[in-house]
PDB file of N, CA and C in Angstrom:
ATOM      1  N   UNK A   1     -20.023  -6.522  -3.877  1.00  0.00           N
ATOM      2  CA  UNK A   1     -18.888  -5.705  -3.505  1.00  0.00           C
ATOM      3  C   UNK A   1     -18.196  -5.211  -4.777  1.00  0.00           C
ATOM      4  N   UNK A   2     -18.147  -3.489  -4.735  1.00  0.00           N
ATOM      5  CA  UNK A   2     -17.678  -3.022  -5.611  1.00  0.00           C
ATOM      6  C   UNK A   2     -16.113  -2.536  -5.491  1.00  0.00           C
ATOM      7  N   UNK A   3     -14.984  -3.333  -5.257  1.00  0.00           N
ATOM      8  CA  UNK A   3     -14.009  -2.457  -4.557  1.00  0.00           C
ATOM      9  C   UNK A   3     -13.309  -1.332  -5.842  1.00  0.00           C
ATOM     10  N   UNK A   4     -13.241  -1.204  -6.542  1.00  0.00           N
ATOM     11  CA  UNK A   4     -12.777  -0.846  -7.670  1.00  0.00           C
ATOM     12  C   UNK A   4     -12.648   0.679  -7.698  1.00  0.00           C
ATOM     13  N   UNK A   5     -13.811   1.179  -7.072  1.00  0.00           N
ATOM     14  CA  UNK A   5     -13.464   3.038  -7.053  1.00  0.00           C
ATOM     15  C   UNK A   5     -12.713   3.218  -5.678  1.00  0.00           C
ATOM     16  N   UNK A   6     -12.923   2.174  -4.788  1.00  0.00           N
ATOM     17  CA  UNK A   6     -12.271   2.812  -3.787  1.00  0.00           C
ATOM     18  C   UNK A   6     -10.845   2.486  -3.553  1.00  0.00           C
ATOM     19  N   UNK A   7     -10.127   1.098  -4.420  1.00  0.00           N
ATOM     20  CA  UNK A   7      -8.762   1.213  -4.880  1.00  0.00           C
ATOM     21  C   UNK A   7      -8.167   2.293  -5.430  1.00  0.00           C
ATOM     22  N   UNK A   8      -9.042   2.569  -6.295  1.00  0.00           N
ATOM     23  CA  UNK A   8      -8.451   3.654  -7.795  1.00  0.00           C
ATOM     24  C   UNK A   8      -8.346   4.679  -6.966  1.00  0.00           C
ATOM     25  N   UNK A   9      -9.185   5.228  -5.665  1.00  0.00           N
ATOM     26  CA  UNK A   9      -9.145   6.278  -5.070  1.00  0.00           C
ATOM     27  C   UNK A   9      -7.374   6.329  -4.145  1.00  0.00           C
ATOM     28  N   UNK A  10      -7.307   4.991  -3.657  1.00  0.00           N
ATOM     29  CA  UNK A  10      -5.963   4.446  -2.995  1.00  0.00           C
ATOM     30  C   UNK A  10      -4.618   5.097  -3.921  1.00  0.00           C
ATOM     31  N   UNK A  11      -4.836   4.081  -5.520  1.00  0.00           N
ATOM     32  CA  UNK A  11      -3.665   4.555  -5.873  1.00  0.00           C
ATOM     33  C   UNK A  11      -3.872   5.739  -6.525  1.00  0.00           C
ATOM     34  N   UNK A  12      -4.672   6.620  -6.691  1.00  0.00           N
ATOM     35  CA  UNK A  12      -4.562   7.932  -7.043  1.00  0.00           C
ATOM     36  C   UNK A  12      -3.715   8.616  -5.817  1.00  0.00           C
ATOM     37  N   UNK A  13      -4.452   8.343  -4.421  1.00  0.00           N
ATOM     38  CA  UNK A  13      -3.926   8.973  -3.527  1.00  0.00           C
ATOM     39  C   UNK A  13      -1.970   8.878  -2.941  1.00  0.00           C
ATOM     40  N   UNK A  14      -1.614   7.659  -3.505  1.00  0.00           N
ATOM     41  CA  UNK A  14      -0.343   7.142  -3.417  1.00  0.00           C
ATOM     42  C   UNK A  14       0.396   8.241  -4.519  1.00  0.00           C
ATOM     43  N   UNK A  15      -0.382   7.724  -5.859  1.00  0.00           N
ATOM     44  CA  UNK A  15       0.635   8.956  -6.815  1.00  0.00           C
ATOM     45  C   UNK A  15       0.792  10.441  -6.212  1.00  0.00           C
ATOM     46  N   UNK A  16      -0.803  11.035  -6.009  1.00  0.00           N
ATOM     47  CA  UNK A  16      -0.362  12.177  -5.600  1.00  0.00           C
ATOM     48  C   UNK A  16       0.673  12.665  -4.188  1.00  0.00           C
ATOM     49  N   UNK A  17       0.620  11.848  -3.283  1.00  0.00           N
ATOM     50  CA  UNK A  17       2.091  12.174  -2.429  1.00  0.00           C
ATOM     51  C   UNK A  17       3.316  12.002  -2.988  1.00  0.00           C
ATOM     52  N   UNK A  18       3.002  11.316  -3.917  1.00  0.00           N
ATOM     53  CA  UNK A  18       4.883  10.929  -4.664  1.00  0.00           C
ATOM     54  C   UNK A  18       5.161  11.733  -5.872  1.00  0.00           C
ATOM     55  N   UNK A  19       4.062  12.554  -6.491  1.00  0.00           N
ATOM     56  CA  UNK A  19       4.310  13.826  -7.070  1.00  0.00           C
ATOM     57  C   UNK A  19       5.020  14.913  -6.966  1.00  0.00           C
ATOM     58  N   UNK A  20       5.648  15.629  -7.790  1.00  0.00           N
ATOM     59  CA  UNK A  20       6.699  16.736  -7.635  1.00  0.00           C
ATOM     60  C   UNK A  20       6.272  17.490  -6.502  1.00  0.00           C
ATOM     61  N   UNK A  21       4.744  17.871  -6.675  1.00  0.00           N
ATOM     62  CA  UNK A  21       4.407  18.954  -5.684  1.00  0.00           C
ATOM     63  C   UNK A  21       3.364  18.192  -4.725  1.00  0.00           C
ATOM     64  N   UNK A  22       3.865  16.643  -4.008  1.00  0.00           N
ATOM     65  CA  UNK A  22       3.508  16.115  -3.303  1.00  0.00           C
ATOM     66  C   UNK A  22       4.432  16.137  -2.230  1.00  0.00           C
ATOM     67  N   UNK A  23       3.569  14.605  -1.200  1.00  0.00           N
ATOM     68  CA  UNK A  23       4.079  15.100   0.192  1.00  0.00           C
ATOM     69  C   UNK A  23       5.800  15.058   0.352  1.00  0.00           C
ATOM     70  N   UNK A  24       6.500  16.072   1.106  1.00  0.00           N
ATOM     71  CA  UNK A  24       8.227  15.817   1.040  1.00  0.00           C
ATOM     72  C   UNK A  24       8.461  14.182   1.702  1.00  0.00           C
ATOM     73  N   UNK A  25       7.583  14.372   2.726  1.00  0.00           N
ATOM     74  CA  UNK A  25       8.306  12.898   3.363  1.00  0.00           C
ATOM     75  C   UNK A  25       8.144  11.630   2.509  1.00  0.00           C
ATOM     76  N   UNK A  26       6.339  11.495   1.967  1.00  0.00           N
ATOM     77  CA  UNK A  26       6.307  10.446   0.989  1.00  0.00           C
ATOM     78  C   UNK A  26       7.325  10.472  -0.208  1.00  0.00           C
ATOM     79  N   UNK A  27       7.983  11.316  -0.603  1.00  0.00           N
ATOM     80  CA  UNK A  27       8.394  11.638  -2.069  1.00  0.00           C
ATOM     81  C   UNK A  27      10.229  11.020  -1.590  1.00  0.00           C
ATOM     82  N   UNK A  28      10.520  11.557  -0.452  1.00  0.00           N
ATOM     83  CA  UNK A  28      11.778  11.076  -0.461  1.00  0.00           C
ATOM     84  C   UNK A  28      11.933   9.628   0.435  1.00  0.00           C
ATOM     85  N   UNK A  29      11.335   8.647   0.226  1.00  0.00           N
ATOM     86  CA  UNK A  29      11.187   7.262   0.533  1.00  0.00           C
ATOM     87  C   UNK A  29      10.980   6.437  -0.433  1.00  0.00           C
ATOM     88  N   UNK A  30      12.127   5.346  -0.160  1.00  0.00           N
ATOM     89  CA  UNK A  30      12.601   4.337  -1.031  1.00  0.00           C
ATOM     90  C   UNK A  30      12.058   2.706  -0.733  1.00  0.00           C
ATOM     91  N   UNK A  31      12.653   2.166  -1.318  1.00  0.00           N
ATOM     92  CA  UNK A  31      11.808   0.600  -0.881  1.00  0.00           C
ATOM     93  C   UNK A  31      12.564   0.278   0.209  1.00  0.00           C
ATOM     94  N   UNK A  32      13.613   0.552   0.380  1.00  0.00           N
ATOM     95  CA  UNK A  32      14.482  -0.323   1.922  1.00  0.00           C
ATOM     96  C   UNK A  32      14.361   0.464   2.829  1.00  0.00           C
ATOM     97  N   UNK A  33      14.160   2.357   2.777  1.00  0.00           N
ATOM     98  CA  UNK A  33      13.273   3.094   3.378  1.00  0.00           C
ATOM     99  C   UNK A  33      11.679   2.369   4.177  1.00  0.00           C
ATOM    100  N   UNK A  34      11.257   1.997   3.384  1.00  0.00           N
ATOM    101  CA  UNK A  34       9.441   1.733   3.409  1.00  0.00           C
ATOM    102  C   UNK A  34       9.310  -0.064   4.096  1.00  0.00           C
ATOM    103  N   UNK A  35      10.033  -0.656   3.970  1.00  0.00           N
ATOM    104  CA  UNK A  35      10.552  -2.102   5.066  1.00  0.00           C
ATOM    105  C   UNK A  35      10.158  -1.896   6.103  1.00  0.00           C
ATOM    106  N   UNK A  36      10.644  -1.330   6.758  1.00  0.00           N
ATOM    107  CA  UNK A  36      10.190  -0.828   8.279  1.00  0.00           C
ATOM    108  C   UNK A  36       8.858  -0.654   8.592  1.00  0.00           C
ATOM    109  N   UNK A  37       8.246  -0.091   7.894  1.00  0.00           N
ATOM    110  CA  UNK A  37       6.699   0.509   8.064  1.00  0.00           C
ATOM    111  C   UNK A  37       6.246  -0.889   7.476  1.00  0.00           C
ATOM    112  N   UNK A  38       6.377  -1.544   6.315  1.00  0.00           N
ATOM    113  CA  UNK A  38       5.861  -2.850   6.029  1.00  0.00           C
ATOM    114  C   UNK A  38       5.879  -4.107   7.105  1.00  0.00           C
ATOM    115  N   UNK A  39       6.524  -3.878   7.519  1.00  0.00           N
ATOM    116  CA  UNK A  39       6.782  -4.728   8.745  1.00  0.00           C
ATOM    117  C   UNK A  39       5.835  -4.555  10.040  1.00  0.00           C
ATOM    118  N   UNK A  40       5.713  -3.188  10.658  1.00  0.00           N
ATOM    119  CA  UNK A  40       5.135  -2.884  10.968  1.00  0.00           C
ATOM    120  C   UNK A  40       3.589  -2.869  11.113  1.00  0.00           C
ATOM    121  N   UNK A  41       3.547  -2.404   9.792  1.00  0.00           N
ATOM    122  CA  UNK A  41       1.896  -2.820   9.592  1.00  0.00           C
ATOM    123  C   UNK A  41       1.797  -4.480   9.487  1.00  0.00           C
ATOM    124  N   UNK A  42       1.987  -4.989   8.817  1.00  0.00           N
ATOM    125  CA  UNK A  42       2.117  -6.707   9.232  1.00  0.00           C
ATOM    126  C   UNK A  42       2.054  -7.017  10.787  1.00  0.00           C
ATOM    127  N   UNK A  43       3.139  -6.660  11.503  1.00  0.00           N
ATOM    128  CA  UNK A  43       2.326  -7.149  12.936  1.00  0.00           C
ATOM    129  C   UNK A  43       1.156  -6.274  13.375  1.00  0.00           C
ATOM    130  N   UNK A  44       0.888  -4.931  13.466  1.00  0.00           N
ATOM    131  CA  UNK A  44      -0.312  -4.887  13.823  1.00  0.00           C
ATOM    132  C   UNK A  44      -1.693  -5.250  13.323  1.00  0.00           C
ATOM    133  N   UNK A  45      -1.361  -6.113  11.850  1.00  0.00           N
ATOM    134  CA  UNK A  45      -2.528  -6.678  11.536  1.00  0.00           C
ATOM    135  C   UNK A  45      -2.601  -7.746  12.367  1.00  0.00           C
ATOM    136  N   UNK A  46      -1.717  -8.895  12.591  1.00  0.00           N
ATOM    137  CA  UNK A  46      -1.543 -10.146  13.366  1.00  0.00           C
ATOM    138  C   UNK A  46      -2.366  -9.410  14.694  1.00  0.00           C
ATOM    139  N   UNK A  47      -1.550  -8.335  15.242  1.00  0.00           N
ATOM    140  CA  UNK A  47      -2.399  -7.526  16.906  1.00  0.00           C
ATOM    141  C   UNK A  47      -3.350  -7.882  16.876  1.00  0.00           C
ATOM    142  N   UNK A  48      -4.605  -6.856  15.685  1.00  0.00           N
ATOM    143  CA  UNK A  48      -5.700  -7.145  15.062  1.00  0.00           C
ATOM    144  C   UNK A  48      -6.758  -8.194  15.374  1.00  0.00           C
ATOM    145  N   UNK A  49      -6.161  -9.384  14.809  1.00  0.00           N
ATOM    146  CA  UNK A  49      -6.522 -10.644  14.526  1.00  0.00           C
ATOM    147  C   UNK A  49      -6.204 -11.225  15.727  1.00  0.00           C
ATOM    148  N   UNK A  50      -5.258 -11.730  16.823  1.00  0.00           N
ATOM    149  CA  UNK A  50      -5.187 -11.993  18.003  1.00  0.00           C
ATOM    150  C   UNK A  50      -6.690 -11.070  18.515  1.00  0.00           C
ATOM    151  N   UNK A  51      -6.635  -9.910  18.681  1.00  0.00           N
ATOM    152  CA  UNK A  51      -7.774  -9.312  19.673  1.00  0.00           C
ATOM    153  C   UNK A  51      -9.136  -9.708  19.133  1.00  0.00           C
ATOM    154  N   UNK A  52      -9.515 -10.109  18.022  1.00  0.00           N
ATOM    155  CA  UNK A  52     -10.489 -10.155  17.329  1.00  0.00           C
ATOM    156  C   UNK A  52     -11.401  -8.983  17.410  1.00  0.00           C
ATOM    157  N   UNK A  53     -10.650  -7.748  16.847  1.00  0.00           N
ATOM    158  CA  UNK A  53     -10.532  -6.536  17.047  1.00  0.00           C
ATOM    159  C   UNK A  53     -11.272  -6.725  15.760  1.00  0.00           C
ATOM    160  N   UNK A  54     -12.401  -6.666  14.927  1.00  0.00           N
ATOM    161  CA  UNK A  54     -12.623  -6.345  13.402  1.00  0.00           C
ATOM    162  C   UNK A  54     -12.299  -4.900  12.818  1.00  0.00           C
ATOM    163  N   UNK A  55     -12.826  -3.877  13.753  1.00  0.00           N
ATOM    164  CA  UNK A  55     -12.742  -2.703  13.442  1.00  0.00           C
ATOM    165  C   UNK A  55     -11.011  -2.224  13.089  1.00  0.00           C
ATOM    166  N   UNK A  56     -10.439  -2.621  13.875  1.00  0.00           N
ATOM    167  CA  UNK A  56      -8.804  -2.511  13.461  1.00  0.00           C
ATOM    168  C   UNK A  56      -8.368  -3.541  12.787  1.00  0.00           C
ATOM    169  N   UNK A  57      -9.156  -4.411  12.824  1.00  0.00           N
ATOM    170  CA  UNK A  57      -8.737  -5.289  11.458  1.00  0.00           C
ATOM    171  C   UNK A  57      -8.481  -4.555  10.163  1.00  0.00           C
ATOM    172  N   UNK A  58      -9.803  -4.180   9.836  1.00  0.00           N
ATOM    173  CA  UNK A  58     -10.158  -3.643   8.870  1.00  0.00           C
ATOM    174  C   UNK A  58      -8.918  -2.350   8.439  1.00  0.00           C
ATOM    175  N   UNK A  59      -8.955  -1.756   9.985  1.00  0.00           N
ATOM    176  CA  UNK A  59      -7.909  -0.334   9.887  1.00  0.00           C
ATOM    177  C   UNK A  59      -6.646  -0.469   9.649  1.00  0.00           C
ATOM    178  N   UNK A  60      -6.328  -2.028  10.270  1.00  0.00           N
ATOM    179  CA  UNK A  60      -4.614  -2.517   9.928  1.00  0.00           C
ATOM    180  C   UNK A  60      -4.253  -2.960   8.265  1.00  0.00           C
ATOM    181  N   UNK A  61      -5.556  -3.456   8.120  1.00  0.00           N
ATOM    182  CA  UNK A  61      -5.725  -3.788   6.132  1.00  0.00           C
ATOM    183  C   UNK A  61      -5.353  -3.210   5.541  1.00  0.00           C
ATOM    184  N   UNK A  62      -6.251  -1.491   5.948  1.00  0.00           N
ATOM    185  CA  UNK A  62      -5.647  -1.119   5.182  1.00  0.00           C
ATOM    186  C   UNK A  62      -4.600  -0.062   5.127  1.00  0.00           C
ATOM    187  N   UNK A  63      -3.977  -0.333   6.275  1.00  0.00           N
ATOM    188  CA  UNK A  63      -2.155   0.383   6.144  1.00  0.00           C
ATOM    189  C   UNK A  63      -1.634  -0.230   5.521  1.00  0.00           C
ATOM    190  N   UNK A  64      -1.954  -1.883   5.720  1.00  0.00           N
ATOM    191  CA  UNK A  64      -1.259  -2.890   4.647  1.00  0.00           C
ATOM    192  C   UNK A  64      -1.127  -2.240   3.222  1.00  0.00           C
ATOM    193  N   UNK A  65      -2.296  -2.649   2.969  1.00  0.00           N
ATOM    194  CA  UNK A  65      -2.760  -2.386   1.385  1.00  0.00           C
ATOM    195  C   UNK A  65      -1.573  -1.194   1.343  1.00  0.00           C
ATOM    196  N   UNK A  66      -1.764   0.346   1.624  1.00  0.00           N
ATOM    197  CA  UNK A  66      -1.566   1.362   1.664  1.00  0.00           C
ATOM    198  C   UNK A  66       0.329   0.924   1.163  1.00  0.00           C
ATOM    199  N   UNK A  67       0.455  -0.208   2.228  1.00  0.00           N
ATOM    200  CA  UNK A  67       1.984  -0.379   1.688  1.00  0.00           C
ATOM    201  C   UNK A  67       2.668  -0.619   0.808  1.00  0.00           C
ATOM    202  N   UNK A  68       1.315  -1.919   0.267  1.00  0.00           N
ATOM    203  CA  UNK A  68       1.699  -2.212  -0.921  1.00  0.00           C
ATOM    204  C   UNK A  68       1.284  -1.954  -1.929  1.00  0.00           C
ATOM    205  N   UNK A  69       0.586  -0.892  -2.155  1.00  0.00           N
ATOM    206  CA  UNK A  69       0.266   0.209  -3.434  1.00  0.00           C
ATOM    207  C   UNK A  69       1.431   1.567  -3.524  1.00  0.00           C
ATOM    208  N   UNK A  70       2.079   1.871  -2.226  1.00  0.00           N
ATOM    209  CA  UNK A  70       3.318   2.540  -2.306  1.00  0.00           C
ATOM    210  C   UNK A  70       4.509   1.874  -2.645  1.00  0.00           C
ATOM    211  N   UNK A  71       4.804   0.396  -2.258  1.00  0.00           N
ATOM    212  CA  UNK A  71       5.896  -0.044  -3.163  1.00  0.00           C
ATOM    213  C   UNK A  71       5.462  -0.025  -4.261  1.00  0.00           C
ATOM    214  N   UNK A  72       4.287  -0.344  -5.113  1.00  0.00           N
ATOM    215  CA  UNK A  72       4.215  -0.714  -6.065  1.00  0.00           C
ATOM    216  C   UNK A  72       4.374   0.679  -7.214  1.00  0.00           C
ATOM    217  N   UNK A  73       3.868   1.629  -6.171  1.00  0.00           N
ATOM    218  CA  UNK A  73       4.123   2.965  -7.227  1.00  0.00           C
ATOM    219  C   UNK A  73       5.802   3.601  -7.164  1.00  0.00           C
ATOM    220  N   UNK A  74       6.118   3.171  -6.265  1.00  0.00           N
ATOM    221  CA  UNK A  74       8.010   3.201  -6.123  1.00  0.00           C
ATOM    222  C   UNK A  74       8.367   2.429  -7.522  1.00  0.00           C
ATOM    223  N   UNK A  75       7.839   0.559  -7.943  1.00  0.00           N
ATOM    224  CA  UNK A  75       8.450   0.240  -8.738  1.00  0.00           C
ATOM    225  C   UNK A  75       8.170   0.795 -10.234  1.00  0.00           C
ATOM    226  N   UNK A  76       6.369   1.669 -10.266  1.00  0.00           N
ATOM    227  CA  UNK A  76       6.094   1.809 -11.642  1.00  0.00           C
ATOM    228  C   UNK A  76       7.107   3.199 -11.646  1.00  0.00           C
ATOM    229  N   UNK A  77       7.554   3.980 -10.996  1.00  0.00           N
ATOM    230  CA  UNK A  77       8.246   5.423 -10.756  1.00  0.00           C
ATOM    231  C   UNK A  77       9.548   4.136 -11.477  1.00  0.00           C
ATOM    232  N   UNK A  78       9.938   3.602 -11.017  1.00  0.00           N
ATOM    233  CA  UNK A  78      11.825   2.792 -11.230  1.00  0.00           C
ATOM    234  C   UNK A  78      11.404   2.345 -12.926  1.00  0.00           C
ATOM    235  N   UNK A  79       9.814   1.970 -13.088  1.00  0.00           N
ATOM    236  CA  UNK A  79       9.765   1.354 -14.748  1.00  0.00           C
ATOM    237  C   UNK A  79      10.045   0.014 -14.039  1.00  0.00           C
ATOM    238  N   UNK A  80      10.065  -0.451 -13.573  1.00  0.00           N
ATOM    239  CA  UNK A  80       9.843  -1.674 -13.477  1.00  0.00           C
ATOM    240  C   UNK A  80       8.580  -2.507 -13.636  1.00  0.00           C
ATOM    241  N   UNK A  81       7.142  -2.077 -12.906  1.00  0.00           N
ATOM    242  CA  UNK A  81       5.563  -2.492 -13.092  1.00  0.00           C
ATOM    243  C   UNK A  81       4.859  -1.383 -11.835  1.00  0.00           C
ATOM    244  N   UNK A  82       3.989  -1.894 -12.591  1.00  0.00           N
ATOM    245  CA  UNK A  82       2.903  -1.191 -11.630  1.00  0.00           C
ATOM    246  C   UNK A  82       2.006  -1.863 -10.621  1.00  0.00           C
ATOM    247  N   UNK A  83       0.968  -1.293 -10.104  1.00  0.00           N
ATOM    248  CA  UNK A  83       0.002  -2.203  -9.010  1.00  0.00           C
ATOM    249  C   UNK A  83      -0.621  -2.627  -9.902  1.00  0.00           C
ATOM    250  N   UNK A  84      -0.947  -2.436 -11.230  1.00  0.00           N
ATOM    251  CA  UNK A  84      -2.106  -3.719 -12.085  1.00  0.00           C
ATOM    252  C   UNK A  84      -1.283  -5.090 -12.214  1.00  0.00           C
ATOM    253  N   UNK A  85       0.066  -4.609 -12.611  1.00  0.00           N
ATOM    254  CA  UNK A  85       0.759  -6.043 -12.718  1.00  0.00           C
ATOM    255  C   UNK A  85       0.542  -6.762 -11.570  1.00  0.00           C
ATOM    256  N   UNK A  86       0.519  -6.131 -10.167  1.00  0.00           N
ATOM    257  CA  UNK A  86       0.833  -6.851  -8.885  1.00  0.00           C
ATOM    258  C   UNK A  86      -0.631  -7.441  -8.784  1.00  0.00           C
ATOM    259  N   UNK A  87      -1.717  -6.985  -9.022  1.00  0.00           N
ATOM    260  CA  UNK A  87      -3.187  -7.763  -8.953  1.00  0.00           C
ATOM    261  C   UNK A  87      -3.137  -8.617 -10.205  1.00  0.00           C
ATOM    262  N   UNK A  88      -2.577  -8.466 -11.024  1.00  0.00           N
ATOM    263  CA  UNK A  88      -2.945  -9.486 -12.054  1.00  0.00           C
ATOM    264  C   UNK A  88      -1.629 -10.531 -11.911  1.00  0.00           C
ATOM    265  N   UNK A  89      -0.901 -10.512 -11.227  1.00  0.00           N
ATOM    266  CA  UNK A  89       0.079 -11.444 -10.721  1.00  0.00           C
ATOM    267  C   UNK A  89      -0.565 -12.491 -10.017  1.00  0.00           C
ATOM    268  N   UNK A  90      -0.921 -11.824  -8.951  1.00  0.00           N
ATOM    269  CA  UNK A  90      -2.051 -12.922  -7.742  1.00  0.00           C
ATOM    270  C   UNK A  90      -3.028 -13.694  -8.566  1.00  0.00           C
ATOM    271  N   UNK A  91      -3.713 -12.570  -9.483  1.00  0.00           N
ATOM    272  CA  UNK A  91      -5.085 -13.439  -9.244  1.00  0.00           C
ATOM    273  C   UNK A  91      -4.555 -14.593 -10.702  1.00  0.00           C
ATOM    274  N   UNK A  92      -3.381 -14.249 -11.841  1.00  0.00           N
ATOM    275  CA  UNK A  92      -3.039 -15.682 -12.203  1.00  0.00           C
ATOM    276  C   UNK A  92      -2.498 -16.583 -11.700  1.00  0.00           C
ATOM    277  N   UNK A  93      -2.138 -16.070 -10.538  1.00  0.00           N
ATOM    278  CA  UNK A  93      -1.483 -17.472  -9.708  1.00  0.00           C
ATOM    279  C   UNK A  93      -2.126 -18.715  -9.594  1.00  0.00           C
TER     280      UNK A  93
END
């Protein structure tokens, strides 16, 4: 398993909605904005996993993911870190 181009494809796709001449709705959403939808996707992964649904497993993953490569490009936009910090956070844990 190679996941690596198809992340990079993720957060490319995250920057470009949060770009000047990206999407309006992605661009004007904040982190206490984006809660709601995090939440969200969290229980329909649990849905998911109750149905032993794999195929929406997989599909609820990755709204997850999706969420948390958009906070994470909210915090590298604030200068705070980016999504490498947030994978290299975990995996020194």
């Amino acid at each position: 398993m190679n996941a690596g181009p198809a992340f990079e494809r993720l957060v490319d796709l995250v920057a470009r909605l949060r770009a000047p001449d990206g999407c309006p709705w992605d661009r004007e959403q904040t982190l206490a904005s984006m809660r709601r939808w995090l939440l969200e996707e969290t229980h329909e992964v649990l849905e998911a996993i109750d149905a032993e649904d794999a195929d929406a497993h997989r599909a609820e993953l990755g709204d997850l993911l999706f969420q948390v490569v958009f906070q994470a490009q909210l915090q590298a936009e604030a200068g705070a870190f980016d999504v490498a910090a947030v994978c290299d956070a975990i995996v020194d844990k």
